[in-house]
PDB file of N, CA and C in Angstrom:
ATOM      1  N   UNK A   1       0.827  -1.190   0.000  1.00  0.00           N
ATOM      2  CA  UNK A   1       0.000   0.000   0.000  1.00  0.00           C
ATOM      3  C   UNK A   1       0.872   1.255   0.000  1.00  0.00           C
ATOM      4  N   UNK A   2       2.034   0.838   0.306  1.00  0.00           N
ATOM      5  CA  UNK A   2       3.153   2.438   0.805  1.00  0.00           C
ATOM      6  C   UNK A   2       2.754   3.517   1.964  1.00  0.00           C
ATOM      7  N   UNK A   3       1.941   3.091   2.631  1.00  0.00           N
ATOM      8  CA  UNK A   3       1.329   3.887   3.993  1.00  0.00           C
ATOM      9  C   UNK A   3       2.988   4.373   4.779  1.00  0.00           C
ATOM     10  N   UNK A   4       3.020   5.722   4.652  1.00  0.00           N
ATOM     11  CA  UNK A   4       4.167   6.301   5.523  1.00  0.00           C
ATOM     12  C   UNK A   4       3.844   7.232   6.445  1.00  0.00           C
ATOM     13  N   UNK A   5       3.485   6.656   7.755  1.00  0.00           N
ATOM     14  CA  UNK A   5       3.423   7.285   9.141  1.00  0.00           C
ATOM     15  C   UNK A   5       4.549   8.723   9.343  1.00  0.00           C
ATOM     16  N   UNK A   6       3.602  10.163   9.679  1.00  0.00           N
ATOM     17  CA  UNK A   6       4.478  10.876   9.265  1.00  0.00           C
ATOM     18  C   UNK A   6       4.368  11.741  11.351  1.00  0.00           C
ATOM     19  N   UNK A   7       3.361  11.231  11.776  1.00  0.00           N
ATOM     20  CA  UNK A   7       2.821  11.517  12.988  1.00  0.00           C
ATOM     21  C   UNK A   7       1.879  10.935  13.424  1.00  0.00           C
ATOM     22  N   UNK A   8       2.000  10.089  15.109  1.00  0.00           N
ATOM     23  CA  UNK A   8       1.174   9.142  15.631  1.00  0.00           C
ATOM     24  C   UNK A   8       1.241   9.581  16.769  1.00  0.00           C
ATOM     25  N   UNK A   9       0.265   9.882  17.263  1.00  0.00           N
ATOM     26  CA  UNK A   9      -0.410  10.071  19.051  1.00  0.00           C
ATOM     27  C   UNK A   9      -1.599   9.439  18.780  1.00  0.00           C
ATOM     28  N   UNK A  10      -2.238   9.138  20.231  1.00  0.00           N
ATOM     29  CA  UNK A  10      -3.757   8.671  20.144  1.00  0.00           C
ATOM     30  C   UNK A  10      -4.439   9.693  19.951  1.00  0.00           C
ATOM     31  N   UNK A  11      -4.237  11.270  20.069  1.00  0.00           N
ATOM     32  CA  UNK A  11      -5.106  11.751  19.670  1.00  0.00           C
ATOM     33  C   UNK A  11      -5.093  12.792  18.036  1.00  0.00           C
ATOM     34  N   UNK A  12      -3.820  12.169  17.174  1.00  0.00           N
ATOM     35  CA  UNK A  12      -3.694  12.483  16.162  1.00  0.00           C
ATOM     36  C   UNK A  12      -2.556  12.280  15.075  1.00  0.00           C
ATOM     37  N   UNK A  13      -3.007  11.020  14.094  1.00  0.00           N
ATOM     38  CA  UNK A  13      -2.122  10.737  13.547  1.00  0.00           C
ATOM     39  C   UNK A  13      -2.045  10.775  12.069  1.00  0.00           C
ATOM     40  N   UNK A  14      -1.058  10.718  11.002  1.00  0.00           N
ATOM     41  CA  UNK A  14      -1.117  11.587   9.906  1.00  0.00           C
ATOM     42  C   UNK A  14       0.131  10.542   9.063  1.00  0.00           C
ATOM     43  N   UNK A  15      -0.788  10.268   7.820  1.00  0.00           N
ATOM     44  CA  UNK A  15       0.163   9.322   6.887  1.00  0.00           C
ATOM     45  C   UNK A  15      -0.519   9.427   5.673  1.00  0.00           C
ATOM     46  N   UNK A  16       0.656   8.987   4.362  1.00  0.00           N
ATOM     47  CA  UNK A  16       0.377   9.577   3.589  1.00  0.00           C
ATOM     48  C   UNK A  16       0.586   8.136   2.749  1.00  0.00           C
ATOM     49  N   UNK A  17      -0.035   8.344   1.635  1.00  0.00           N
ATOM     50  CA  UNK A  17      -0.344   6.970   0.428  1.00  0.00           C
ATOM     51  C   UNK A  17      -0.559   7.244  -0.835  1.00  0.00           C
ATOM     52  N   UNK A  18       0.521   6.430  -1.553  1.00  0.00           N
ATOM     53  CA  UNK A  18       0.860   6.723  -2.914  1.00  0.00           C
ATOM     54  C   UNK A  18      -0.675   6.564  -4.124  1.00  0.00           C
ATOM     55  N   UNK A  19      -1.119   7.350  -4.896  1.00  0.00           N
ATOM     56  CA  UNK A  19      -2.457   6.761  -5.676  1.00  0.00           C
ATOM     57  C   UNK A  19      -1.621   5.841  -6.805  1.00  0.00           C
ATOM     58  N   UNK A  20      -0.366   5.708  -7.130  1.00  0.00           N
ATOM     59  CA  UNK A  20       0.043   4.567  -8.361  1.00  0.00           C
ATOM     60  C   UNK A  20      -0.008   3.284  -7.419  1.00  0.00           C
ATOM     61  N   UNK A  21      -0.622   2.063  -7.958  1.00  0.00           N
ATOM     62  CA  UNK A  21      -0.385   0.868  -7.335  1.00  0.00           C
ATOM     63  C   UNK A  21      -1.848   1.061  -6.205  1.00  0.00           C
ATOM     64  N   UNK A  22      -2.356   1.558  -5.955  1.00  0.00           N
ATOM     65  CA  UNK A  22      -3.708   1.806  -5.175  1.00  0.00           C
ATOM     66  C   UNK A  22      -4.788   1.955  -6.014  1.00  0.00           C
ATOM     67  N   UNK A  23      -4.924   1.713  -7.396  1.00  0.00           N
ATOM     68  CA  UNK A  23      -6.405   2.232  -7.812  1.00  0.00           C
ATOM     69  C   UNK A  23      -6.923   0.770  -8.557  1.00  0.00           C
ATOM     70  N   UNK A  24      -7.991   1.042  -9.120  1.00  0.00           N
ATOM     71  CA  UNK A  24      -9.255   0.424  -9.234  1.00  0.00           C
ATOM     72  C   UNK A  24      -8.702   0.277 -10.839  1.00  0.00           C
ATOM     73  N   UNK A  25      -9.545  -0.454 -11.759  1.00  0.00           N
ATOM     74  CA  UNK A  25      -8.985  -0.336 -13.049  1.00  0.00           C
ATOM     75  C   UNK A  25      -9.820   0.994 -14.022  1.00  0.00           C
ATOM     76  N   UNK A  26     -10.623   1.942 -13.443  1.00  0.00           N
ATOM     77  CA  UNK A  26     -11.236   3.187 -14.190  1.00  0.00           C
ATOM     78  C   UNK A  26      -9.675   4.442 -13.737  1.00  0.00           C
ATOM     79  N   UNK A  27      -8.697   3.629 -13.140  1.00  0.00           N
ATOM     80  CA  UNK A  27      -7.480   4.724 -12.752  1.00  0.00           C
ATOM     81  C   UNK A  27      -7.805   5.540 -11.594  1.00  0.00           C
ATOM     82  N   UNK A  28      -8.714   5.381 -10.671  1.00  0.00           N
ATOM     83  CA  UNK A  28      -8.930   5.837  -9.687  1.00  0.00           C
ATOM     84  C   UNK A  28      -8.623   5.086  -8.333  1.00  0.00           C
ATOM     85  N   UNK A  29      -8.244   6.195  -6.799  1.00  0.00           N
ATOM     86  CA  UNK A  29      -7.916   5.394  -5.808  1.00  0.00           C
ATOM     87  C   UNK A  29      -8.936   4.255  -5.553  1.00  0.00           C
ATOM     88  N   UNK A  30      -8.938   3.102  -5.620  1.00  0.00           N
ATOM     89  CA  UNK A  30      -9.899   2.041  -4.780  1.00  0.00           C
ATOM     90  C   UNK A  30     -10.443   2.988  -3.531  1.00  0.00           C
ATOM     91  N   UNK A  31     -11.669   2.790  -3.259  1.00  0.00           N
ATOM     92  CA  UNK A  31     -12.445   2.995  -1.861  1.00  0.00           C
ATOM     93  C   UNK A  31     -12.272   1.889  -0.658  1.00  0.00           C
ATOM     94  N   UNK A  32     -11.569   1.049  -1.256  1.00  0.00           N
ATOM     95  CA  UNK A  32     -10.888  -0.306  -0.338  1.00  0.00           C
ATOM     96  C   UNK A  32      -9.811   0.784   0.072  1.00  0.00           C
ATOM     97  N   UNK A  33      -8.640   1.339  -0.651  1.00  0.00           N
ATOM     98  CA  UNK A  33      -7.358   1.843  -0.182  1.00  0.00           C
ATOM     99  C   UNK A  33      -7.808   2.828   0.516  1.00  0.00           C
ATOM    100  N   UNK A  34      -9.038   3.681   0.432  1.00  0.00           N
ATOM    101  CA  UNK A  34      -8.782   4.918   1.821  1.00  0.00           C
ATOM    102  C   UNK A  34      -9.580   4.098   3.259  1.00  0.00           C
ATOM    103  N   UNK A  35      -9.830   3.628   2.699  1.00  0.00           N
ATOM    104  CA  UNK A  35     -10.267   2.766   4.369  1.00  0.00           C
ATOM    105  C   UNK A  35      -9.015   1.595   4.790  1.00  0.00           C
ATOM    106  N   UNK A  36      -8.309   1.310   3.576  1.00  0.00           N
ATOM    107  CA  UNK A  36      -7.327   0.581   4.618  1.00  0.00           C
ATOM    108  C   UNK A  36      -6.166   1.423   5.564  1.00  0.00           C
ATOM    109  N   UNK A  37      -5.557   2.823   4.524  1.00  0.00           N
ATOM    110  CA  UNK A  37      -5.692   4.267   5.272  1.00  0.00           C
ATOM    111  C   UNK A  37      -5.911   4.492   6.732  1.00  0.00           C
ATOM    112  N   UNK A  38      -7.037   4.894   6.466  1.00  0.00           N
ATOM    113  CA  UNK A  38      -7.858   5.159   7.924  1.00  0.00           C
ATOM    114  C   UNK A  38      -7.707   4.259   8.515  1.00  0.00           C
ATOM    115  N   UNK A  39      -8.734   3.245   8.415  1.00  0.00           N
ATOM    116  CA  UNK A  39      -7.914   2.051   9.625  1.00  0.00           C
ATOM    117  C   UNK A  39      -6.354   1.928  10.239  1.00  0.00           C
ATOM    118  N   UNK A  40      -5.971   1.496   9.319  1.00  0.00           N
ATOM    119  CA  UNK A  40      -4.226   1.959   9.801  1.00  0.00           C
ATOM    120  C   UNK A  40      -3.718   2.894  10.878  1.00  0.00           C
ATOM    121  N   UNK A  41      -4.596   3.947  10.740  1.00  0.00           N
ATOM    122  CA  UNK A  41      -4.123   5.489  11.034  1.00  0.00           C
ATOM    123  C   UNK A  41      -5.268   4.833  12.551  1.00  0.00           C
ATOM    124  N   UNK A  42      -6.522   5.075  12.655  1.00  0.00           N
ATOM    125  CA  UNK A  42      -7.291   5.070  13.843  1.00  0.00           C
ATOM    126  C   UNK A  42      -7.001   3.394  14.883  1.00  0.00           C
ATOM    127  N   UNK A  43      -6.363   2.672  14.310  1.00  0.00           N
ATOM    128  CA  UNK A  43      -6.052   1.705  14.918  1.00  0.00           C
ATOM    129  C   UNK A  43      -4.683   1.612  15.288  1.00  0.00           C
ATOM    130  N   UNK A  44      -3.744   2.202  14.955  1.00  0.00           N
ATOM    131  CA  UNK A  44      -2.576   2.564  15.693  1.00  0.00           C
ATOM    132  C   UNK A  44      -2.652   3.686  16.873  1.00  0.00           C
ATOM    133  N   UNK A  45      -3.696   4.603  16.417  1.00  0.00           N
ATOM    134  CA  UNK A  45      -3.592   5.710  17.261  1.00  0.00           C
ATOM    135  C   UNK A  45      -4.685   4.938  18.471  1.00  0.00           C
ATOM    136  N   UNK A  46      -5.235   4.198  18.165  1.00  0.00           N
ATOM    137  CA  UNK A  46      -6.258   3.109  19.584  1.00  0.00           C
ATOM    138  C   UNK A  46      -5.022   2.633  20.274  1.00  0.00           C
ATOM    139  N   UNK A  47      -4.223   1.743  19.526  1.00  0.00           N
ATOM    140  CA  UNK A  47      -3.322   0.735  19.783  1.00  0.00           C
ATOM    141  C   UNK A  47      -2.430   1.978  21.280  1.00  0.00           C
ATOM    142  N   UNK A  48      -1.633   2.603  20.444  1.00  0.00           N
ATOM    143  CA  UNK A  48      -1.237   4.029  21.707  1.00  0.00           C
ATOM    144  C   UNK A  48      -1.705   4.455  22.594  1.00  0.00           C
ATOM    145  N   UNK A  49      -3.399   4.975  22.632  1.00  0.00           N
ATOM    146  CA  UNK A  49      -3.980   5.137  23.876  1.00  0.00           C
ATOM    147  C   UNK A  49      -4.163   3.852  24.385  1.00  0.00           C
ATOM    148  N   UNK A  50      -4.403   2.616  23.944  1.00  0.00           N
ATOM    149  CA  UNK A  50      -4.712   1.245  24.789  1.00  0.00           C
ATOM    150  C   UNK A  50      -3.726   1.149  25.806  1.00  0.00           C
ATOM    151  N   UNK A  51      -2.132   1.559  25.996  1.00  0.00           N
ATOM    152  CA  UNK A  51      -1.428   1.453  26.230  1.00  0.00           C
ATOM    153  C   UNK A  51      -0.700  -0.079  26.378  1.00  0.00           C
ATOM    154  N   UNK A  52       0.314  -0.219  27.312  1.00  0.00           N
ATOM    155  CA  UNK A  52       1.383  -1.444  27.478  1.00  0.00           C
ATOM    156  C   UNK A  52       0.309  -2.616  28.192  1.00  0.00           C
ATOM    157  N   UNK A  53       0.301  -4.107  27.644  1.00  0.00           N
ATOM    158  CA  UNK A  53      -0.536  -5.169  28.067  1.00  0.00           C
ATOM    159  C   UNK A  53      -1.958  -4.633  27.323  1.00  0.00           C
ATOM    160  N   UNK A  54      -2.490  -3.843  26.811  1.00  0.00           N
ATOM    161  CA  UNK A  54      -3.153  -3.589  26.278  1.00  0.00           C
ATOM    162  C   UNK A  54      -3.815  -3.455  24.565  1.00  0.00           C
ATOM    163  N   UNK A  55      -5.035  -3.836  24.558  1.00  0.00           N
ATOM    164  CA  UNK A  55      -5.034  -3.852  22.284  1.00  0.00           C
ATOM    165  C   UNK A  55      -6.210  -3.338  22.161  1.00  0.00           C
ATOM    166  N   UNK A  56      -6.171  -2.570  21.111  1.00  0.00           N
ATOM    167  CA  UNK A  56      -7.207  -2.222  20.478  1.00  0.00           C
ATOM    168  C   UNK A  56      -7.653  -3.032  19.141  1.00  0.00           C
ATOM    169  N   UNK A  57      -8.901  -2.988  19.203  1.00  0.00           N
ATOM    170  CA  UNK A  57      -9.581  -4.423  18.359  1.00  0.00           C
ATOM    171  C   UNK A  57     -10.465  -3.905  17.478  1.00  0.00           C
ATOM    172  N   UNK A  58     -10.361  -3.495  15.937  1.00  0.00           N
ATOM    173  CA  UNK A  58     -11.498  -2.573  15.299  1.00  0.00           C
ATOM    174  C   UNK A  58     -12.862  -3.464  15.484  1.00  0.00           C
ATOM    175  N   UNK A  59     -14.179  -2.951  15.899  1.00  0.00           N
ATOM    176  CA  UNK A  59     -15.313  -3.062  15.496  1.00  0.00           C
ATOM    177  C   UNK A  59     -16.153  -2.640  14.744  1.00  0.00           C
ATOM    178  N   UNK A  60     -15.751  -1.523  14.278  1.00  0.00           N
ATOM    179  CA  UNK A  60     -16.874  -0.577  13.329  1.00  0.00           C
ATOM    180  C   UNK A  60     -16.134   0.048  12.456  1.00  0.00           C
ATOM    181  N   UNK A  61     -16.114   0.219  11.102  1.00  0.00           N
ATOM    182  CA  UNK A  61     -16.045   1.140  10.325  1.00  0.00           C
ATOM    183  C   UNK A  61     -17.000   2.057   9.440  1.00  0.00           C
ATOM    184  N   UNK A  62     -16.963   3.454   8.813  1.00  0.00           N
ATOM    185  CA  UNK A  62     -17.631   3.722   7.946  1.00  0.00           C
ATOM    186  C   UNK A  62     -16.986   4.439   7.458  1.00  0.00           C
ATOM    187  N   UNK A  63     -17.282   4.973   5.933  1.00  0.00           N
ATOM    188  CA  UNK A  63     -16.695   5.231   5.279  1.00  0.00           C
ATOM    189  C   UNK A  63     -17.890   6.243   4.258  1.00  0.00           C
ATOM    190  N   UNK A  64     -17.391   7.766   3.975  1.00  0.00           N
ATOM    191  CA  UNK A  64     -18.052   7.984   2.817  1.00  0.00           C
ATOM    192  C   UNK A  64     -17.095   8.880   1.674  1.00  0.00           C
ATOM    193  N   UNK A  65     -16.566   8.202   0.668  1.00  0.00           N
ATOM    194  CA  UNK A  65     -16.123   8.802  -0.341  1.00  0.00           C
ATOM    195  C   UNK A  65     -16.446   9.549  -1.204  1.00  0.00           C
ATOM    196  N   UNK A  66     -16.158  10.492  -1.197  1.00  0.00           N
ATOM    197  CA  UNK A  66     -16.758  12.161  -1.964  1.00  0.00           C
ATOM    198  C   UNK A  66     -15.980  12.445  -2.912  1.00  0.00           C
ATOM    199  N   UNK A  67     -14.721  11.950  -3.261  1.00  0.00           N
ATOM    200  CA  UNK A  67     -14.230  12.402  -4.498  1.00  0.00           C
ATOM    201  C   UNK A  67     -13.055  11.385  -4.668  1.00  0.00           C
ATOM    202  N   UNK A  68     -11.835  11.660  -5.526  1.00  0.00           N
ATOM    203  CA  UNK A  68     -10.962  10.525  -6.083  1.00  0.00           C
ATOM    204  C   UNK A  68     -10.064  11.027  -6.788  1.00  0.00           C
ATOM    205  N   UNK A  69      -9.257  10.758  -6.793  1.00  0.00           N
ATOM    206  CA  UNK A  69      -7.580  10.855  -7.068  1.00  0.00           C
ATOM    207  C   UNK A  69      -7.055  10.353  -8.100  1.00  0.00           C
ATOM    208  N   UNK A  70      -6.303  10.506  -9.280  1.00  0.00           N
ATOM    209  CA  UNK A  70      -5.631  10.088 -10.082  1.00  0.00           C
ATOM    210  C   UNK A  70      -4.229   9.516 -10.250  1.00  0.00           C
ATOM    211  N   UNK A  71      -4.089  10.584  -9.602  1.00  0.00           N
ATOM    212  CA  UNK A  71      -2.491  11.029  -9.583  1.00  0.00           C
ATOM    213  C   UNK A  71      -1.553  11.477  -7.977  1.00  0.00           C
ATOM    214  N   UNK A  72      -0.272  10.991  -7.775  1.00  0.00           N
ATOM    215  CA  UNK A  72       0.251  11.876  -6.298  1.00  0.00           C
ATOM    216  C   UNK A  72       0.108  10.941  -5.385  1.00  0.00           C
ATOM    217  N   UNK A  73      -0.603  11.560  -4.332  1.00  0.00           N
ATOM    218  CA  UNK A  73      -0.602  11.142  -2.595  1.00  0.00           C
ATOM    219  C   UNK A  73      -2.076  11.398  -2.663  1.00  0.00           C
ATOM    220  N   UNK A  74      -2.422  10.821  -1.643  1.00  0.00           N
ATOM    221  CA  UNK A  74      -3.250  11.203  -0.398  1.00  0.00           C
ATOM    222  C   UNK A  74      -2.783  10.989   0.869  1.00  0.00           C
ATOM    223  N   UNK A  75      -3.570  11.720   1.633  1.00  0.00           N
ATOM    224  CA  UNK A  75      -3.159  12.395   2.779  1.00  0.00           C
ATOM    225  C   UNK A  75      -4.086  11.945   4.573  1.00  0.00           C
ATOM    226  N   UNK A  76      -3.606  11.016   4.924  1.00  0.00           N
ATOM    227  CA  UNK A  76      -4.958  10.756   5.844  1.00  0.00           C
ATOM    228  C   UNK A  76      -4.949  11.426   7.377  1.00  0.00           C
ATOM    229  N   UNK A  77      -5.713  12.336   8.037  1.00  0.00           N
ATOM    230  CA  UNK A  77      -5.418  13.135   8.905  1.00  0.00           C
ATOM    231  C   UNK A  77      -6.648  12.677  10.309  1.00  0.00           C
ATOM    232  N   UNK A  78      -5.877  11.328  11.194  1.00  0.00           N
ATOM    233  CA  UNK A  78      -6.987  11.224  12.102  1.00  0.00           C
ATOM    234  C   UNK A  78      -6.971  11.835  13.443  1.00  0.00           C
ATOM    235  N   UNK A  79      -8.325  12.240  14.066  1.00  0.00           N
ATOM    236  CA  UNK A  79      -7.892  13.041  14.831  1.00  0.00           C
ATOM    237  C   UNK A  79      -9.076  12.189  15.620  1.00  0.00           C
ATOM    238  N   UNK A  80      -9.025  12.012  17.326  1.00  0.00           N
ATOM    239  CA  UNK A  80      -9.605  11.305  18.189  1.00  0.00           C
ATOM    240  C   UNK A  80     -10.660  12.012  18.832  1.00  0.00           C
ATOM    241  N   UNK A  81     -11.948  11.197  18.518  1.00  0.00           N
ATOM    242  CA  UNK A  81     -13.424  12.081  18.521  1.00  0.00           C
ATOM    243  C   UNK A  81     -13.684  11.488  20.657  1.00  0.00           C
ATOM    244  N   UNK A  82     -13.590  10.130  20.540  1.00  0.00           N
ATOM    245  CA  UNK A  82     -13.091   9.584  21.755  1.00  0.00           C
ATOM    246  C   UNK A  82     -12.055   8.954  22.712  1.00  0.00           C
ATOM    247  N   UNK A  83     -11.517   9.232  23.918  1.00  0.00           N
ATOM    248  CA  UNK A  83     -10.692   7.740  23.851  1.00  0.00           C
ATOM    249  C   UNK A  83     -10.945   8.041  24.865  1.00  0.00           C
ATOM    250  N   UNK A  84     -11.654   6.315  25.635  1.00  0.00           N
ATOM    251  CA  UNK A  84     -12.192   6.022  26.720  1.00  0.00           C
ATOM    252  C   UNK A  84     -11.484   4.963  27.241  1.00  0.00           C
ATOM    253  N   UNK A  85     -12.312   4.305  28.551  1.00  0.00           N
ATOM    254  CA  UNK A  85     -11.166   2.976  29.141  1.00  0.00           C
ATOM    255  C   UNK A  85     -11.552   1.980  28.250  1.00  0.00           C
ATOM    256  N   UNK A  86     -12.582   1.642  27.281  1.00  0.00           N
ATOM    257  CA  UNK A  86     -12.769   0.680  26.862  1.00  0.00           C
ATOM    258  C   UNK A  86     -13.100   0.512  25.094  1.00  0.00           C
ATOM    259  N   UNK A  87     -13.169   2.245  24.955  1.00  0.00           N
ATOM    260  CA  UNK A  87     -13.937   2.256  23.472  1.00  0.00           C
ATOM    261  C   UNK A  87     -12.752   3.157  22.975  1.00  0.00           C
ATOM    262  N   UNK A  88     -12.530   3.524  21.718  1.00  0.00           N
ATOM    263  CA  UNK A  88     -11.922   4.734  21.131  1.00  0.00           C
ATOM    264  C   UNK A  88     -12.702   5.378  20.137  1.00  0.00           C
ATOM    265  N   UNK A  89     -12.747   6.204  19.438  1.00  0.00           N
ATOM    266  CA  UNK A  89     -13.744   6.697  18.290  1.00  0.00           C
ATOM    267  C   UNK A  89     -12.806   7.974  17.335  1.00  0.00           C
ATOM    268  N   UNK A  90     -12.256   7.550  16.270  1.00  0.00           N
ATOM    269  CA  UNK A  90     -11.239   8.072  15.573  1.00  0.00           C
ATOM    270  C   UNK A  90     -12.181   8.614  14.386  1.00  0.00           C
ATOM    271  N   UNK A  91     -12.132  10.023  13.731  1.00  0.00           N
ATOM    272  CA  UNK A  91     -12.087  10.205  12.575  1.00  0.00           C
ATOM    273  C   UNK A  91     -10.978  10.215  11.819  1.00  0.00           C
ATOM    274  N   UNK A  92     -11.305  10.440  10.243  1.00  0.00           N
ATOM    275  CA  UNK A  92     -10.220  10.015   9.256  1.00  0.00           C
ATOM    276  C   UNK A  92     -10.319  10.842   8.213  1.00  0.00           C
ATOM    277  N   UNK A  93      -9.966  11.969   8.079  1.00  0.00           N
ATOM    278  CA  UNK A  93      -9.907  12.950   6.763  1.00  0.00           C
ATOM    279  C   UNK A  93      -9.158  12.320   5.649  1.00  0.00           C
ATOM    280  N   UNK A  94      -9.498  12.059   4.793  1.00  0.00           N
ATOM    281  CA  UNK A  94      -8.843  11.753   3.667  1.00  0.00           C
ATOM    282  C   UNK A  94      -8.750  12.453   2.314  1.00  0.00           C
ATOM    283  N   UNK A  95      -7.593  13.519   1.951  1.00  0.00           N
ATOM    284  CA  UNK A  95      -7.816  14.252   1.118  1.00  0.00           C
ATOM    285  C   UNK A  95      -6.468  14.348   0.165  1.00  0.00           C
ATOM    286  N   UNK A  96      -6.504  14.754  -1.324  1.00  0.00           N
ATOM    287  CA  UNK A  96      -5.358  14.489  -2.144  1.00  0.00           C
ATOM    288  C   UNK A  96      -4.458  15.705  -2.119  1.00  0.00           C
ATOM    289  N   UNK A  97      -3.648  16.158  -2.653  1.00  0.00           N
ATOM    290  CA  UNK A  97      -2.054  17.359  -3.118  1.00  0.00           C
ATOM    291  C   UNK A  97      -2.850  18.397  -2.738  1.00  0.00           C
ATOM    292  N   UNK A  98      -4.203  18.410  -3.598  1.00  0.00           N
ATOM    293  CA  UNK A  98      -4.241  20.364  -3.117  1.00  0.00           C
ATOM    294  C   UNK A  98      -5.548  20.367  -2.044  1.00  0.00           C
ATOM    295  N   UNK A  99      -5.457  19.319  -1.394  1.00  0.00           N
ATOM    296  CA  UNK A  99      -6.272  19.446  -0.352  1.00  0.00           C
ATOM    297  C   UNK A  99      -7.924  19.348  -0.389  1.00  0.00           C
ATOM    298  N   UNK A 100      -7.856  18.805  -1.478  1.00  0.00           N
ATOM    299  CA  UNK A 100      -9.471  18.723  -1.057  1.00  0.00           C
ATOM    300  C   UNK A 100      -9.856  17.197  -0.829  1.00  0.00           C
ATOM    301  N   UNK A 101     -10.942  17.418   0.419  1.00  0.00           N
ATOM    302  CA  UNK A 101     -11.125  16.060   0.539  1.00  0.00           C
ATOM    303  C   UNK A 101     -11.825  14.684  -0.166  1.00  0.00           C
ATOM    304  N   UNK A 102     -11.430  14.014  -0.142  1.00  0.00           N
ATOM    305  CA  UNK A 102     -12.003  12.421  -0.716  1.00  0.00           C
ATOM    306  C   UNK A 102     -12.377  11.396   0.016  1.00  0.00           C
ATOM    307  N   UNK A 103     -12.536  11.619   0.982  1.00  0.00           N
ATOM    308  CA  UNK A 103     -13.260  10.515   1.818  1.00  0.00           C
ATOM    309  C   UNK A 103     -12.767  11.120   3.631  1.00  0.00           C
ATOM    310  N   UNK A 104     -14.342  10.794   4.386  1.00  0.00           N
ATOM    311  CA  UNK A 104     -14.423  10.701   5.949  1.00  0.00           C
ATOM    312  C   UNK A 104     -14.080   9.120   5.991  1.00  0.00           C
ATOM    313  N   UNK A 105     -14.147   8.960   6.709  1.00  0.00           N
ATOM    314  CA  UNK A 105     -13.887   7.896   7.874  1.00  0.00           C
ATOM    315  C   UNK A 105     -13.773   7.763   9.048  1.00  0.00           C
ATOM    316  N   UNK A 106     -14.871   7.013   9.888  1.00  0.00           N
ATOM    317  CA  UNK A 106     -14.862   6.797  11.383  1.00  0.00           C
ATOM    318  C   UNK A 106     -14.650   5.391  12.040  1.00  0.00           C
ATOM    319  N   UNK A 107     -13.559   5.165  12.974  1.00  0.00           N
ATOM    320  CA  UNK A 107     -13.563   3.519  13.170  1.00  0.00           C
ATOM    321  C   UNK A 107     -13.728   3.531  14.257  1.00  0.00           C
ATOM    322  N   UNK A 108     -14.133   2.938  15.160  1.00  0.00           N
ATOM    323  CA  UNK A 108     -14.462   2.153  16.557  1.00  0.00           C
ATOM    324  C   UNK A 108     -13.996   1.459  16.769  1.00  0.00           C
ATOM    325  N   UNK A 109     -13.088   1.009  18.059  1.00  0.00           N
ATOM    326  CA  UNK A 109     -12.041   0.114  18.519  1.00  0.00           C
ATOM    327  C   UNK A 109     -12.223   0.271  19.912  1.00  0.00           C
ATOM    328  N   UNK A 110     -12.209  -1.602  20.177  1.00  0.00           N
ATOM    329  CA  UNK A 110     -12.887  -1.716  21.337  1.00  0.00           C
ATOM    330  C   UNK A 110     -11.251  -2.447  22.269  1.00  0.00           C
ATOM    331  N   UNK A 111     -11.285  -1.722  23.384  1.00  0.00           N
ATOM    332  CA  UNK A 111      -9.758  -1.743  24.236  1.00  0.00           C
ATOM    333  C   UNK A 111      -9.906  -2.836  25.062  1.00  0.00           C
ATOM    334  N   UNK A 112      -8.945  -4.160  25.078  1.00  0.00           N
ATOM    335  CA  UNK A 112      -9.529  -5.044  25.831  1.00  0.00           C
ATOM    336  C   UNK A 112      -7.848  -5.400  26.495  1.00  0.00           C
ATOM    337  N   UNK A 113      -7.777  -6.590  27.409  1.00  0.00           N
ATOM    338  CA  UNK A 113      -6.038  -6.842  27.870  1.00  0.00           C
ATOM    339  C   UNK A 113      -5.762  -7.687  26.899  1.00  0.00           C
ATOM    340  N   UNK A 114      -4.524  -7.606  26.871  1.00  0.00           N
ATOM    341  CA  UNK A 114      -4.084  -8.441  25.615  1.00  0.00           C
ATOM    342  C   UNK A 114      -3.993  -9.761  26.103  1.00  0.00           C
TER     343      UNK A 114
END
């Protein structure tokens, strides 16, 4: 996928993904690749707040894609809507070079002992 972690906290993490080798055969990013993205991004940043002896376990995703990419990067920017003792709740901006966005994303990850 080429996912390169550029900043990770639980409450905000930021990586970026190549659109060559990510798209669909109409030459566009797959809607599979910005959710594997996001996930990535809201399940590491769970994984961090879960802390040591601890995991975060996705349960929920959604996803709504609003536009699409040809060419470049995208850009995935999650920022933590919750993080509780047991739940987390991450959004997922997903947007291409000049910034406009192409897909939300929200995942749910449930914190259990490892």
């Amino acid at each position: 996928m080429g996912i390169v972690f550029s900043q990770l906290t639980a409450e905000r993490a930021v990586a970026t993904m190549p659109v060559e080798g990510n798209t669909q055969p109409f030459g566009v990013v797959h809607g599979g690749a910005y959710v594997v993205l996001a996930e990535s991004l809201g399940s590491a940043a769970a994984n961090i707040h879960a802390g040591a002896g601890r995991l975060a376990m996705g349960i929920e995703v959604n996803a709504s894609h609003t536009g699409s990419a040809t060419s470049g990067t995208v850009t995935g920017v999650c920022t933590a809507i919750k993080l509780g003792r047991t739940l987390t709740v991450h959004e997922i901006a997903i947007s291409d070079d000049a910034g406009r966005r192409l897909s939300t994303v929200r995942i749910t990850n449930l914190l259990r002992d490892a």
